[in-house]
C-alpha atoms as a PDB file:
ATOM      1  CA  UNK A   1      74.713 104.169 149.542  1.00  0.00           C
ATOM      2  CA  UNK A   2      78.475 104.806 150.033  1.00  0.00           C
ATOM      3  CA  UNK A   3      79.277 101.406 148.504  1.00  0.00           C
ATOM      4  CA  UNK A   4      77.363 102.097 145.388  1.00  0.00           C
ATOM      5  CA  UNK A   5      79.091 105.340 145.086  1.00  0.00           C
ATOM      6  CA  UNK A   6      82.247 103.564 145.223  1.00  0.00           C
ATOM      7  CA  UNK A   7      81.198 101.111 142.361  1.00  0.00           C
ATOM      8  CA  UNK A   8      79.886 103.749 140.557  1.00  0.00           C
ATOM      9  CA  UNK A   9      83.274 105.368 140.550  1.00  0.00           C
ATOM     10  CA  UNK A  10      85.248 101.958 139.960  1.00  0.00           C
ATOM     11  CA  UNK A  11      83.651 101.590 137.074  1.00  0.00           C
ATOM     12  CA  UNK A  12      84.051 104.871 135.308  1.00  0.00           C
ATOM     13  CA  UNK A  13      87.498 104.336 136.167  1.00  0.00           C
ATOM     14  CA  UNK A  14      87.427 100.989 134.372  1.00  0.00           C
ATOM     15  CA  UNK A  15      85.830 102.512 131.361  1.00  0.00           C
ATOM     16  CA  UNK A  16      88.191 105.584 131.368  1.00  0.00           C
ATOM     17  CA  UNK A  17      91.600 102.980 131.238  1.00  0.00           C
ATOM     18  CA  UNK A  18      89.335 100.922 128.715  1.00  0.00           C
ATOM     19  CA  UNK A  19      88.468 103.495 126.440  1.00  0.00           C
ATOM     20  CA  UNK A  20      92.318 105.237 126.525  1.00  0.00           C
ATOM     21  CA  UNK A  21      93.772 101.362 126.239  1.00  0.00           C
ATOM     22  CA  UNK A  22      92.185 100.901 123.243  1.00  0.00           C
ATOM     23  CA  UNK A  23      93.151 103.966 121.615  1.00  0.00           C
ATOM     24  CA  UNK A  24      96.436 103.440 122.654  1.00  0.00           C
ATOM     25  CA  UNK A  25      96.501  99.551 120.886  1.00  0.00           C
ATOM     26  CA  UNK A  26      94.277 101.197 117.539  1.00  0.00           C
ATOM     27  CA  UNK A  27      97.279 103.925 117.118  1.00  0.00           C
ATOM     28  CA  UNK A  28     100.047 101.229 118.010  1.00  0.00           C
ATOM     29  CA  UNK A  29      98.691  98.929 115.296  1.00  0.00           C
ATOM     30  CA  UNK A  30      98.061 101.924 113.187  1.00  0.00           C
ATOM     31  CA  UNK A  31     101.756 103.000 113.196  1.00  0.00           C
ATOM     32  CA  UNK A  32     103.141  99.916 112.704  1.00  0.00           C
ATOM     33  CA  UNK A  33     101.376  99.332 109.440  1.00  0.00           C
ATOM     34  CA  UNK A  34     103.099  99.823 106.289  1.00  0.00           C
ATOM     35  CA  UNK A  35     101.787 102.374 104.023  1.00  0.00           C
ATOM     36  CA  UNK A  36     101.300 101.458 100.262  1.00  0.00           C
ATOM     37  CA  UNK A  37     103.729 103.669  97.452  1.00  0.00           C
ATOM     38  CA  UNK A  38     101.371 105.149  94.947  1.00  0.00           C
ATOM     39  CA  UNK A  39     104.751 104.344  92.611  1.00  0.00           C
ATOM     40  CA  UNK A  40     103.580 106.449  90.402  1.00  0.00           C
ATOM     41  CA  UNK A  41     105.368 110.074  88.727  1.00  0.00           C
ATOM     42  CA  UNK A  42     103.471 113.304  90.723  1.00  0.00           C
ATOM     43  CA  UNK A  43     104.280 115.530  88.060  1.00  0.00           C
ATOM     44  CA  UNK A  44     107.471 117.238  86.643  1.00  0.00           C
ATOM     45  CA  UNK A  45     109.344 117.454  89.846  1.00  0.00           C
ATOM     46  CA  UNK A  46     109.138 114.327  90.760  1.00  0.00           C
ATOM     47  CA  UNK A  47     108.666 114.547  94.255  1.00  0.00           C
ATOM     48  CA  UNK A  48     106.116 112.616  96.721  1.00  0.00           C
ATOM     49  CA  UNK A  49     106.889 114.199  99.715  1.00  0.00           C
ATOM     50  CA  UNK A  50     109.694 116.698 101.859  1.00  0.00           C
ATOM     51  CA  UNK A  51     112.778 115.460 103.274  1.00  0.00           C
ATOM     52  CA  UNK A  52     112.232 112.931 105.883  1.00  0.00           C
ATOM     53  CA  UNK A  53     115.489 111.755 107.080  1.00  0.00           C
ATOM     54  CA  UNK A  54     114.949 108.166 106.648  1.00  0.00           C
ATOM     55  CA  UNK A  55     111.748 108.825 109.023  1.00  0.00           C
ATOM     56  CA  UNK A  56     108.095 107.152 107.699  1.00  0.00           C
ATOM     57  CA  UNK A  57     110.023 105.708 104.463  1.00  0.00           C
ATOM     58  CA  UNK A  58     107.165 103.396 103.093  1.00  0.00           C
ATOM     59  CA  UNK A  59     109.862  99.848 102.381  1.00  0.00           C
ATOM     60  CA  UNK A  60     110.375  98.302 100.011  1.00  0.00           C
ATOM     61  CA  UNK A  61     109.241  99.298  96.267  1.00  0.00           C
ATOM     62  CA  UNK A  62     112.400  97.451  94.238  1.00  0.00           C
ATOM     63  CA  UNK A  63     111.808  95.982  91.267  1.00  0.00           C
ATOM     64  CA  UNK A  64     113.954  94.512  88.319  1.00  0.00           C
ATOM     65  CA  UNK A  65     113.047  98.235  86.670  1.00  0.00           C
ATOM     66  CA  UNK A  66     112.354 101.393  88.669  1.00  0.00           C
ATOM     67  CA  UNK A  67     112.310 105.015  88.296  1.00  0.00           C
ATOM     68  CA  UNK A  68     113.138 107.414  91.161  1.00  0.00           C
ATOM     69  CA  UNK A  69     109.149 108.734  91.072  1.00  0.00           C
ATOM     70  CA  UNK A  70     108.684 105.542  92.046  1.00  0.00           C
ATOM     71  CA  UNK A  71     110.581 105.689  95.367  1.00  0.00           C
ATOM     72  CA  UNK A  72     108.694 106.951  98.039  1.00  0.00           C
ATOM     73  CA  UNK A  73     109.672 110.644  99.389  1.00  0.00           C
ATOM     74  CA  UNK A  74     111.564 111.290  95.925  1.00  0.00           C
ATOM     75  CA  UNK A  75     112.704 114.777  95.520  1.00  0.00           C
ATOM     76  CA  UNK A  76     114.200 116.115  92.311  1.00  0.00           C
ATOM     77  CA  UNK A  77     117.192 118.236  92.636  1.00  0.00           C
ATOM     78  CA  UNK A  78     116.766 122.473  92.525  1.00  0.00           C
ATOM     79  CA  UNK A  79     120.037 123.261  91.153  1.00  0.00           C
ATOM     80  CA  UNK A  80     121.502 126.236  92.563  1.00  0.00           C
ATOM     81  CA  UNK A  81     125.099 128.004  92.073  1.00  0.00           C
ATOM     82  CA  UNK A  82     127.642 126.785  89.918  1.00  0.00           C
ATOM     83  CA  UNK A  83     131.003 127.069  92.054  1.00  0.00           C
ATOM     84  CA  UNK A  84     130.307 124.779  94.748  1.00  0.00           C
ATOM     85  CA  UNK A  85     132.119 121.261  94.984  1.00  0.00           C
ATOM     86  CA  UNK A  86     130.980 117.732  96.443  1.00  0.00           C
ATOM     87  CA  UNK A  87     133.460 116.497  99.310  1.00  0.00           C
ATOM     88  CA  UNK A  88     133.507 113.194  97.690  1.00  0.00           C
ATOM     89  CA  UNK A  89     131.871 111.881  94.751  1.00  0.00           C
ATOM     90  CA  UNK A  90     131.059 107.844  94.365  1.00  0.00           C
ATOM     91  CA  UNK A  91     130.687 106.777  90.361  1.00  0.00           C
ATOM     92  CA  UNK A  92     129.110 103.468  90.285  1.00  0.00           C
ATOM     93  CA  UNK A  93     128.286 100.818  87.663  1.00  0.00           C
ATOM     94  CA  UNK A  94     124.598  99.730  86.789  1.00  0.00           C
ATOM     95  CA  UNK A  95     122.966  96.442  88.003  1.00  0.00           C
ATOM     96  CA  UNK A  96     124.072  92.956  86.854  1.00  0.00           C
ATOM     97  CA  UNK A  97     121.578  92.260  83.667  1.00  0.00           C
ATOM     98  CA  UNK A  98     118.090  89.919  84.441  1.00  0.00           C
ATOM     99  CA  UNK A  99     117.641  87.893  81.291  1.00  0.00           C
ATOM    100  CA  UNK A 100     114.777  87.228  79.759  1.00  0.00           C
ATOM    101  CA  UNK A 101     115.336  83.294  79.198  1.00  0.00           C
ATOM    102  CA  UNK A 102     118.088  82.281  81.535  1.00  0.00           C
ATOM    103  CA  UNK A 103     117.726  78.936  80.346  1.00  0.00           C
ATOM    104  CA  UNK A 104     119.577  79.515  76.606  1.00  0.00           C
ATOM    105  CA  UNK A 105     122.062  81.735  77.826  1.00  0.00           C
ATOM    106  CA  UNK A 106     125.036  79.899  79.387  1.00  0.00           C
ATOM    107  CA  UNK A 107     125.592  82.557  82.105  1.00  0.00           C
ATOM    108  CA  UNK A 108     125.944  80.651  85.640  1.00  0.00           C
ATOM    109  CA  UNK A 109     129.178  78.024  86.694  1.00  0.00           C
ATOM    110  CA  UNK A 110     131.714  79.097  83.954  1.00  0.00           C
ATOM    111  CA  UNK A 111     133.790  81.399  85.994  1.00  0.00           C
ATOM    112  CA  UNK A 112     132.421  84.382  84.734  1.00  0.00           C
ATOM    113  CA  UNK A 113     130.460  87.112  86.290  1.00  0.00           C
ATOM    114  CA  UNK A 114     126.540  86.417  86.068  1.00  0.00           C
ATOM    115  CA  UNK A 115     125.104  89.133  83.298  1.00  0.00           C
ATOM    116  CA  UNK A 116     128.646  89.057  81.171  1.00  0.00           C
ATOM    117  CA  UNK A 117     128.116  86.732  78.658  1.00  0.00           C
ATOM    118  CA  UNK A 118     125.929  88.815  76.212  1.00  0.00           C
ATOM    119  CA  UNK A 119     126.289  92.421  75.265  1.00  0.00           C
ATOM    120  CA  UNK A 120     122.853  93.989  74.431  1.00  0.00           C
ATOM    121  CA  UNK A 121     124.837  94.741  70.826  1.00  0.00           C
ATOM    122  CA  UNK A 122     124.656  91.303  70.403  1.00  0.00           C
ATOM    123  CA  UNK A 123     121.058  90.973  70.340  1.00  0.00           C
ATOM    124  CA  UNK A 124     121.346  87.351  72.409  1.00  0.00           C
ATOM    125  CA  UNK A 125     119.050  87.727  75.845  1.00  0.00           C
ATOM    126  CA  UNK A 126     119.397  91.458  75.935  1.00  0.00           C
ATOM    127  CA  UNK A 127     117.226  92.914  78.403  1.00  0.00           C
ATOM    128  CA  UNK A 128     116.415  96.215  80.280  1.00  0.00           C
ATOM    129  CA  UNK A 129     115.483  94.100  84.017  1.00  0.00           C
ATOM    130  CA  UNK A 130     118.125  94.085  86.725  1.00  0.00           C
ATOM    131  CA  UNK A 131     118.840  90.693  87.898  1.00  0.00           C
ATOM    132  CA  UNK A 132     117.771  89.394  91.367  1.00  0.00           C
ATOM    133  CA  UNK A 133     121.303  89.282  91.887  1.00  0.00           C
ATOM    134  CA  UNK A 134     121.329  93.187  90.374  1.00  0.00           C
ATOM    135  CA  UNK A 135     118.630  94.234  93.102  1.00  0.00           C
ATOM    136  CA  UNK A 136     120.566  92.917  95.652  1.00  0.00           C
ATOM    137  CA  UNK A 137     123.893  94.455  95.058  1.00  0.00           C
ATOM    138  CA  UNK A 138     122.209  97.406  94.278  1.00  0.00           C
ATOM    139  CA  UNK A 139     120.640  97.065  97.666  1.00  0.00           C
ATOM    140  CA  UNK A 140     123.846  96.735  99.741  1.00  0.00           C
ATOM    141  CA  UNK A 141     125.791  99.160  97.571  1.00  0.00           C
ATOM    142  CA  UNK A 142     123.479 101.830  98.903  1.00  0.00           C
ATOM    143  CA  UNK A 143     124.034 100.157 102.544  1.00  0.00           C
ATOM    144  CA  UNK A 144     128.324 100.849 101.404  1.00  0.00           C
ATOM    145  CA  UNK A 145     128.039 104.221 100.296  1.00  0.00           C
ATOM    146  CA  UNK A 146     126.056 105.175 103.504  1.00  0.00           C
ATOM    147  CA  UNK A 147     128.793 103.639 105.588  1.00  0.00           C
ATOM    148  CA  UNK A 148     131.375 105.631 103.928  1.00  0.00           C
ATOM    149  CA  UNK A 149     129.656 108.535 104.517  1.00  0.00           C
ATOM    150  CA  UNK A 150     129.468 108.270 108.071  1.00  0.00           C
ATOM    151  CA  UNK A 151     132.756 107.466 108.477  1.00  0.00           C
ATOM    152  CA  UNK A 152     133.594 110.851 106.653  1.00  0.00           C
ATOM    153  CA  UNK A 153     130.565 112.362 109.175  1.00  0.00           C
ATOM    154  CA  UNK A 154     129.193 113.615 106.025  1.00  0.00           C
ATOM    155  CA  UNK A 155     125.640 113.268 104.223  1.00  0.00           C
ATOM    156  CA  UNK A 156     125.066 111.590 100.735  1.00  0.00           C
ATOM    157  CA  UNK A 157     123.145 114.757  99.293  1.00  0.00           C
ATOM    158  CA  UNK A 158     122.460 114.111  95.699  1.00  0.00           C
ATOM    159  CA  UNK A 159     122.127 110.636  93.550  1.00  0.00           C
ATOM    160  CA  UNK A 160     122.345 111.166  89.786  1.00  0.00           C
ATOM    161  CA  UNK A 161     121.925 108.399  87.327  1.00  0.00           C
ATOM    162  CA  UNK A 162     121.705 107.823  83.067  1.00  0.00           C
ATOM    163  CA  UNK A 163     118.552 108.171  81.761  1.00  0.00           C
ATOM    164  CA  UNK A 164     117.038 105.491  79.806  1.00  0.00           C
ATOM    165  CA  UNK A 165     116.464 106.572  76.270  1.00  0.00           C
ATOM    166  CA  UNK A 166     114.985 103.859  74.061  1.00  0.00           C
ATOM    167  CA  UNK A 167     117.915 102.832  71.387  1.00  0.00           C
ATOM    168  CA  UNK A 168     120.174 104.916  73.591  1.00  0.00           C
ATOM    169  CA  UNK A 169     120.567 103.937  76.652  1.00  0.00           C
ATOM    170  CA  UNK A 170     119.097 101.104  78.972  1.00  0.00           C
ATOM    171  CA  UNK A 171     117.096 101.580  81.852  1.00  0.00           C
ATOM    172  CA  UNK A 172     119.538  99.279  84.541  1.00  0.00           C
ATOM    173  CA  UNK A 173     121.254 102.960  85.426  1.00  0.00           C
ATOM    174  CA  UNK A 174     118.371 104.110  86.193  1.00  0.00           C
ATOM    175  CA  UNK A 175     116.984 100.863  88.192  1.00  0.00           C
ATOM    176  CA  UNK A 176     120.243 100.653  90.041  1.00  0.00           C
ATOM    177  CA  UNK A 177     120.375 104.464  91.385  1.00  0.00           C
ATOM    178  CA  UNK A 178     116.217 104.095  92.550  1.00  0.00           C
ATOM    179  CA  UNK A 179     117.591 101.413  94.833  1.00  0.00           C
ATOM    180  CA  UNK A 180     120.542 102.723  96.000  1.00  0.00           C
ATOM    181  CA  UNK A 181     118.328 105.871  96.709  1.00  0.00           C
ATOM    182  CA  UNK A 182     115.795 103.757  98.568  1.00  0.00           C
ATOM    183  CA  UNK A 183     118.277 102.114 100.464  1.00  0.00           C
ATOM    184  CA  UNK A 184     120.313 105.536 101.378  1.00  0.00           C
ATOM    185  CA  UNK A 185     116.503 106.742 102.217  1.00  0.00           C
ATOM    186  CA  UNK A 186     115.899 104.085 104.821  1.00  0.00           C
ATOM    187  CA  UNK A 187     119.180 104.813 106.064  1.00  0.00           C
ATOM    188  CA  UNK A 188     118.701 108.359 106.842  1.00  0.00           C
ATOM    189  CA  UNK A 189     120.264 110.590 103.967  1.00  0.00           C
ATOM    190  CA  UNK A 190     117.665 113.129 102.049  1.00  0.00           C
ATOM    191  CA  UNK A 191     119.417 113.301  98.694  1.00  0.00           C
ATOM    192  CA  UNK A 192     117.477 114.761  95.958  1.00  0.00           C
ATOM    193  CA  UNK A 193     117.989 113.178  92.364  1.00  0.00           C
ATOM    194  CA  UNK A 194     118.256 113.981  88.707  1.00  0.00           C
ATOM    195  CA  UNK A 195     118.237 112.109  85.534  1.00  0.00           C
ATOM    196  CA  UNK A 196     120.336 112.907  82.265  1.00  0.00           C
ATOM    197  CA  UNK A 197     122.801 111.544  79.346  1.00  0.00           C
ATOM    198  CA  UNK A 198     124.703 114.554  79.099  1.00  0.00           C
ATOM    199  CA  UNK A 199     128.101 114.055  80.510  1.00  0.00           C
ATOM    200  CA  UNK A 200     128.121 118.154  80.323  1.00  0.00           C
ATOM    201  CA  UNK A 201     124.957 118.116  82.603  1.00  0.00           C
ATOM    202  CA  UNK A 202     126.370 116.020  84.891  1.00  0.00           C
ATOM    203  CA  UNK A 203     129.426 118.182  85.360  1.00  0.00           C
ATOM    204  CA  UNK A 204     127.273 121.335  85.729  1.00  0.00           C
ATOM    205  CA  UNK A 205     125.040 119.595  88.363  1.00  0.00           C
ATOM    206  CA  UNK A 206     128.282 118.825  90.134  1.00  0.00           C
ATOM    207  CA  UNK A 207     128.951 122.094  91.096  1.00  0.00           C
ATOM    208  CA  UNK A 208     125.647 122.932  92.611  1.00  0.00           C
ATOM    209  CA  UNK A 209     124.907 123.968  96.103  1.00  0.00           C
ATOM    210  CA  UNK A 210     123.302 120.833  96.991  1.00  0.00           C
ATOM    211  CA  UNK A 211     126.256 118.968  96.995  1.00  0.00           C
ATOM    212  CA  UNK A 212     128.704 121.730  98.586  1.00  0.00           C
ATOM    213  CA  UNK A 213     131.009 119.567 101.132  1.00  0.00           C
ATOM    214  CA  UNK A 214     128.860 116.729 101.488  1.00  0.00           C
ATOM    215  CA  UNK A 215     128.529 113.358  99.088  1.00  0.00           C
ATOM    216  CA  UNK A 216     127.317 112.903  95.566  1.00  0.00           C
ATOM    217  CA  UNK A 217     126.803 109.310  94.007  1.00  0.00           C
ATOM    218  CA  UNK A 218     126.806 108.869  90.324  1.00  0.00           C
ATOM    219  CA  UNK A 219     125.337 105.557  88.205  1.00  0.00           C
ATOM    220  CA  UNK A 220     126.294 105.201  85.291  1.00  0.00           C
ATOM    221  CA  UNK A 221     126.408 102.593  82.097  1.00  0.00           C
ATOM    222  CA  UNK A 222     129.885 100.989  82.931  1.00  0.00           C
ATOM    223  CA  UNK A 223     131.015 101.672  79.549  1.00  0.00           C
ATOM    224  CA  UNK A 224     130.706 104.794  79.563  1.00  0.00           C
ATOM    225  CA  UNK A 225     131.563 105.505  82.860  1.00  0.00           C
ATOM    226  CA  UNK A 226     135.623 106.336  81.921  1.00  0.00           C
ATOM    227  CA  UNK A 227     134.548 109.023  79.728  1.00  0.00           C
ATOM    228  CA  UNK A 228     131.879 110.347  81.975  1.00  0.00           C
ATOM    229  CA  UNK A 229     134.288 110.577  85.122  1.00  0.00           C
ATOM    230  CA  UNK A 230     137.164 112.332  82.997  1.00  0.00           C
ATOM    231  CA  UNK A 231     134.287 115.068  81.578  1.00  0.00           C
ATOM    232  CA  UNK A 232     133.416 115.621  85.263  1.00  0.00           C
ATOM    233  CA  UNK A 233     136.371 115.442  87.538  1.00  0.00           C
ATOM    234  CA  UNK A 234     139.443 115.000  84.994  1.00  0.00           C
ATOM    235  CA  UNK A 235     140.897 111.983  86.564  1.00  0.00           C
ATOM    236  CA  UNK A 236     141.170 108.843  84.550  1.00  0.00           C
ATOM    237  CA  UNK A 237     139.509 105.473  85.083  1.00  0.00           C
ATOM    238  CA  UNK A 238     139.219 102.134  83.514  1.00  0.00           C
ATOM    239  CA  UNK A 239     136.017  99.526  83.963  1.00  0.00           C
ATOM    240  CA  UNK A 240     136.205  95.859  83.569  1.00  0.00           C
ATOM    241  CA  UNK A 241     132.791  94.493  81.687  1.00  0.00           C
ATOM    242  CA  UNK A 242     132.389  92.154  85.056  1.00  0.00           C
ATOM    243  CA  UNK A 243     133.678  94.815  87.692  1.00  0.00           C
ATOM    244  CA  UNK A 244     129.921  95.301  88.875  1.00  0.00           C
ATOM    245  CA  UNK A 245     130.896  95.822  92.809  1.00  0.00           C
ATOM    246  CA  UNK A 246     133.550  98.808  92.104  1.00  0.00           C
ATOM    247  CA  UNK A 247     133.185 101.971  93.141  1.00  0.00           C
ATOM    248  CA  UNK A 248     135.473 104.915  92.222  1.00  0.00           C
ATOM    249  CA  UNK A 249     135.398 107.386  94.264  1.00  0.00           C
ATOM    250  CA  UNK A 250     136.758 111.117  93.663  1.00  0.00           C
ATOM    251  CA  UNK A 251     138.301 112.531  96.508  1.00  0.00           C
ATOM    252  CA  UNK A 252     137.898 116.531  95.723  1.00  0.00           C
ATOM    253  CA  UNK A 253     140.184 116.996  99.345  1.00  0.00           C
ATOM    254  CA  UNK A 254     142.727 115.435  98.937  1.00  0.00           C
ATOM    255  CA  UNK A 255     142.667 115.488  94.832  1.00  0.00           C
ATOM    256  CA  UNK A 256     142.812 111.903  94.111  1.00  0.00           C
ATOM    257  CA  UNK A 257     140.596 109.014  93.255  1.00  0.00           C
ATOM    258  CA  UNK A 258     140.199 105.438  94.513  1.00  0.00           C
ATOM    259  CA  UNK A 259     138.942 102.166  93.503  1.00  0.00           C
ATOM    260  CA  UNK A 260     136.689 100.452  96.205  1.00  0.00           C
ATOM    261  CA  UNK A 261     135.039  96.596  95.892  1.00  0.00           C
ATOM    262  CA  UNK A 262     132.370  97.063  97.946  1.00  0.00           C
ATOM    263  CA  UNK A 263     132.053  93.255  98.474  1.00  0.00           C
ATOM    264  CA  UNK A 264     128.115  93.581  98.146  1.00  0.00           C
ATOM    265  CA  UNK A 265     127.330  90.323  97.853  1.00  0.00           C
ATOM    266  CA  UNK A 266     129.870  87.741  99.408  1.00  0.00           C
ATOM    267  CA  UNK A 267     133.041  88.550 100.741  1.00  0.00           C
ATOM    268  CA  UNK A 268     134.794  86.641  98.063  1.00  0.00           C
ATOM    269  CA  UNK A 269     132.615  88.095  95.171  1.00  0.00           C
ATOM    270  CA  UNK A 270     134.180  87.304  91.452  1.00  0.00           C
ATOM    271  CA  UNK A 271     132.234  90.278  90.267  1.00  0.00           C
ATOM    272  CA  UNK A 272     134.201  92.196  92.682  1.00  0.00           C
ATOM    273  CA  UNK A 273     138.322  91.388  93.873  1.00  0.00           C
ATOM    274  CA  UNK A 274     138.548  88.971  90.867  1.00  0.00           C
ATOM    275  CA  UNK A 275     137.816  91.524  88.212  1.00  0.00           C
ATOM    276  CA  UNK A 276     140.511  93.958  89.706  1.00  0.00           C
ATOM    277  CA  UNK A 277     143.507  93.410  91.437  1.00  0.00           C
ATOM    278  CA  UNK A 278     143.774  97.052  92.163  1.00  0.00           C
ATOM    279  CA  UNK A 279     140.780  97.645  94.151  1.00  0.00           C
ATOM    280  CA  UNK A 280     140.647  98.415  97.645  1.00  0.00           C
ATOM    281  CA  UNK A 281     138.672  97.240 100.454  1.00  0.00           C
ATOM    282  CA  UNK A 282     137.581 100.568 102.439  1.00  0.00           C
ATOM    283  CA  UNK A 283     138.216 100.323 105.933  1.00  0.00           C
ATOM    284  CA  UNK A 284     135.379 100.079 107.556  1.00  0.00           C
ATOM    285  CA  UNK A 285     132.899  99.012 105.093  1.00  0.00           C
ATOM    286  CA  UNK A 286     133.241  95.236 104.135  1.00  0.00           C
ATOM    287  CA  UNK A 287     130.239  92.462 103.741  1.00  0.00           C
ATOM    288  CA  UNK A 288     129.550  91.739 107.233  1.00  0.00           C
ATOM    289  CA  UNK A 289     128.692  95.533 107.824  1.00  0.00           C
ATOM    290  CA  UNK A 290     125.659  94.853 105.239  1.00  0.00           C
ATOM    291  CA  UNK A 291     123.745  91.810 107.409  1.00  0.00           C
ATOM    292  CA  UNK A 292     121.443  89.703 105.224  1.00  0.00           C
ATOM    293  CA  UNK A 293     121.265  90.307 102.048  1.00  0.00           C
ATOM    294  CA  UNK A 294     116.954  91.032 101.653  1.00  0.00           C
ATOM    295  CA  UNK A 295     116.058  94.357 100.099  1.00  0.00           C
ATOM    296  CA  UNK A 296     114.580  96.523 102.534  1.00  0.00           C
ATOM    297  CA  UNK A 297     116.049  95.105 105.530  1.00  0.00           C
ATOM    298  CA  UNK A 298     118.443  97.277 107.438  1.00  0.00           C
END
């Protein structure tokens, strides 16, 4: 009697460390799978979710053209105030150009940077895609601007980019400052974003609250970049067609501004040091901080 007593307890004791094991593996296995972006706009906000610190980001949504709606977690800007000043603020170049047909356009092995040789003016292989090479860079850009920021101990609190107007503008500004957000995403900032071609807007957004002391990243069409960094900050600034891994950066501390080659891609990148003798390699951030060079890998 007292041994089937025993048994009888044994095995509810099995079953109980059964039945909690395997909801223990089921939530395991749940957690660990990745949950699919919708991708999709959620209305005029643009935002899919609150801030989450770079916690639960669904990885990996980049594509040769993206919209910030499309990143997971987006959050459009609430501007607020009009006094307030960003710490530092990062102006940085759109994507190297995917073409359509690489094949007719002679744009690898001639010394040149890859997505120089035709100007969308000139009709030849124009295109609105980001390269591979584009998603990339844009990729480890966002790793670079997240390393600066912690070596200033600050947060990157805002990412604003061109809009793409049809006959206007092109949509690589746009691409290039979804991954960048992403990337800065996955790597624990909560920025919110906005979208314009006003180089007025821009300077009003500047001054919000949501950028008071911290770090604000701009993207911008490199050619218009100059103007668009005098309208907001005042300081001058020149941009090289193939300069696609400089990043100026506005100091509003110390009242200056500085050239960085973020070295994105290779540490002897010709679309970086070669298109600019004057730009610097920051300190602490230089290729071999970025590790492999997949989207969506940290």
């Amino acid at each position: 009697m007292i041994k089937r007593k025993t048994k009888l307890i044994l095995y509810i004791c099995i079953g109980i460390i059964l039945f909690f094991l395997t909801i223990f593996i089921f939530q395991y296995f749940l957690d660990k799978t990745p949950i699919k972006s919708t991708g999709g706009a959620t209305g005029a906000t643009g935002a899919t979710g609150g801030d989450t610190g770079g916690k639960n980001i669904p990885g990996c949504k980049t594509a040769k053209q993206m919209n910030f709606s499309d990143i997971p977690y987006s959050k459009q800007c609430n501007i607020s105030g009009t006094n307030s000043i960003p710490a530092y603020t990062v102006f940085i170049r759109h994507c190297d150009r995917g073409y359509k047909d690489s094949s007719s356009c002679q744009d690898k092995n001639d010394g040149t940077c890859y997505g120089c040789q035709y100007l969308e003016a000139e009709g030849r292989c124009s295109t609105n895609d980001c390269s591979d090479e584009g998603i990339k860079r844009s990729w480890n850009i966002g790793k670079w601007v997240n390393c600066f920021a912690n070596d200033k101990g600050l947060k990157v609190t805002g990412v604003i980019s061109q809009s793409f107007v049809p006959g206007q503008t092109n949509q690589r500004p746009t691409t290039t400052a979804s991954i960048i957000y992403e990337s800065l995403m996955i790597l624990g900032h909560s920025p919110c974003y906005i979208s314009t071609i006003d180089n007025n807007i821009v300077k009003q957004y500047a001054t919000s609250d949501n950028f008071n002391g911290q770090i604000l990243v701009v993207v911008w069409d490199h050619g218009k970049l100059p103007d668009l960094i005098k309208t907001v900050t005042g300081y001058t600034a020149t941009w090289d067609n193939c300069c696609f891994d400089k990043v100026a950066v506005v100091d509003n501390i110390k009242k200056n501004i500085t050239n960085y080659d973020t070295k994105s891609l290779t540490q002897n990148d010709p679309c970086g040091s070669a298109c600019d003798s004057k730009n610097k390699i920051y300190k602490n951030c230089y290729f071999s901080n970025f590790g492999d060079l997949i989207p969506c890998k940290k």
